[in-house]
Protein backbone atom coordinates (compact mmCIF):
# COMPACT_ATOMS: atom_id res chain seq x y z
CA UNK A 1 -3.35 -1.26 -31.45
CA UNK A 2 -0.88 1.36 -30.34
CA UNK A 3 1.70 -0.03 -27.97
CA UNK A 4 0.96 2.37 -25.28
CA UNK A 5 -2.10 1.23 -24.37
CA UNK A 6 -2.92 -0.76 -21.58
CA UNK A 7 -5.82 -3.75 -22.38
CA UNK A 8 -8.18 -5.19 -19.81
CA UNK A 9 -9.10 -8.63 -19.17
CA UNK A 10 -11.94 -9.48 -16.75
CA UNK A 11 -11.92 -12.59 -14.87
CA UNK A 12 -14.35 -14.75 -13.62
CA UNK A 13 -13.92 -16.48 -10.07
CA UNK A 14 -16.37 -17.85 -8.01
CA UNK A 15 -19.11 -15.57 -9.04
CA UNK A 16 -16.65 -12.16 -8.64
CA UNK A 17 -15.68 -10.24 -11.44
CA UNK A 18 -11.90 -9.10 -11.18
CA UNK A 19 -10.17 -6.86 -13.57
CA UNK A 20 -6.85 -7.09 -14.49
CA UNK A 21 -5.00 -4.85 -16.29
CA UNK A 22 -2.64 -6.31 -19.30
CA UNK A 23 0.72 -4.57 -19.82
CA UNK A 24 1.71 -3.38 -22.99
CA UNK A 25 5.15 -5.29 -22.78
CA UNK A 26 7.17 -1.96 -20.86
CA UNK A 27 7.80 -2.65 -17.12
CA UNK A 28 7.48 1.26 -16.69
CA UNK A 29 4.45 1.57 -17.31
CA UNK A 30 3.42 0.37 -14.05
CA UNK A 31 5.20 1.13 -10.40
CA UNK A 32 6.23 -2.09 -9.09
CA UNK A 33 7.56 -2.39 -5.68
CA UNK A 34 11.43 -3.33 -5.07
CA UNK A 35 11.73 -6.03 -2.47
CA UNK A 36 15.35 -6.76 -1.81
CA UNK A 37 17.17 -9.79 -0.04
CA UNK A 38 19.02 -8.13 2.91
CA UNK A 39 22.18 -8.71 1.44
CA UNK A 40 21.31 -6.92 -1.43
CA UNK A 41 19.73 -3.96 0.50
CA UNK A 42 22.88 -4.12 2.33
CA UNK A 43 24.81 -3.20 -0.34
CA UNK A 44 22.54 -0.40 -1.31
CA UNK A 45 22.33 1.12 2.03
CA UNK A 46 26.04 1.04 2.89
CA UNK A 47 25.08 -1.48 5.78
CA UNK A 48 26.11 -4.92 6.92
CA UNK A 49 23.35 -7.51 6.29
CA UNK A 50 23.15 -8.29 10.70
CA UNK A 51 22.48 -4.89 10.77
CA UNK A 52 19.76 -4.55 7.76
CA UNK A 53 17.70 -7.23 10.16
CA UNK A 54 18.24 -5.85 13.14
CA UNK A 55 16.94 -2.70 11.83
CA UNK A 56 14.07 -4.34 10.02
CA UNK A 57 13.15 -5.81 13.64
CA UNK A 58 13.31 -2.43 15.08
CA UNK A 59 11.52 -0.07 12.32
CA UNK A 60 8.97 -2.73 12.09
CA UNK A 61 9.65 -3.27 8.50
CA UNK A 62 8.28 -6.77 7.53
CA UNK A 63 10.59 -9.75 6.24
CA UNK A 64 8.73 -11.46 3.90
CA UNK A 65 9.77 -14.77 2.10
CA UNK A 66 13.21 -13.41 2.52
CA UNK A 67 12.38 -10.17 0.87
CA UNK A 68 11.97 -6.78 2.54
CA UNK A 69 10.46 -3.25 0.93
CA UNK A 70 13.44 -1.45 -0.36
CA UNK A 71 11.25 2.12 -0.65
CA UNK A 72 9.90 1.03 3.02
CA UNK A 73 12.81 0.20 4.38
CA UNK A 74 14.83 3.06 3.83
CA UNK A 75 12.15 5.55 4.99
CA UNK A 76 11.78 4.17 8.12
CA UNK A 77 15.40 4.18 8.32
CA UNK A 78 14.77 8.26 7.34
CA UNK A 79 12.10 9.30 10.15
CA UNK A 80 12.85 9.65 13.64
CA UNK A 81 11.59 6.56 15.72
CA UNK A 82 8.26 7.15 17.35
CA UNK A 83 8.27 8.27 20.98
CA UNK A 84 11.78 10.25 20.47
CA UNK A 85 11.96 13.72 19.75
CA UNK A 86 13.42 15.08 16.24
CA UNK A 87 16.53 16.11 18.35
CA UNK A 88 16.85 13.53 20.04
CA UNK A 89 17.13 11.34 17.12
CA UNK A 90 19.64 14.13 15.03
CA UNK A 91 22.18 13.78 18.15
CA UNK A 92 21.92 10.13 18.16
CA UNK A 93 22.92 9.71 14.02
């Protein structure tokens, strides 16, 4: 079998049928998100970590098991906060 392809294995549960795909053995192959403590988003963001919360708790960007959307995160962080104009938001940065 060629290494680029991608085999399927269906499960069985409780009367469903589920199929999951098996990867070749290259993470690239599929998208995986990038959850990030918020120390370590803080150091990719050029933030402090109080201030990666705070700004979680704001944006509405869920904290989950410690863990928060990297991709999420910073495009929240990118779009202007709902309710407040485009300009408003450009003079605030």
């Amino acid at each position: 079998m060629d290494s680029e392809q991608v085999m399927v294995a269906t499960v069985r549960r409780r009367g469903n049928t589920y199929d999951r795909g098996v990867n070749s053995g290259k993470r690239r192959d599929i998208p995986m998100a990038n959850h990030l403590t918020p120390t370590e988003l803080a150091r990719e963001s050029g933030l402090e970590r109080r201030d990666v919360i705070v700004k979680c708790v704001e944006l509405g960007v869920p904290i989950f098991n410690g863990k928060i959307d990297k991709t999420l995160f910073l495009s929240s962080m990118a779009e202007p906060p709902s309710g407040i104009s485009p300009q408003a938001h450009a003079a605030r940065a």
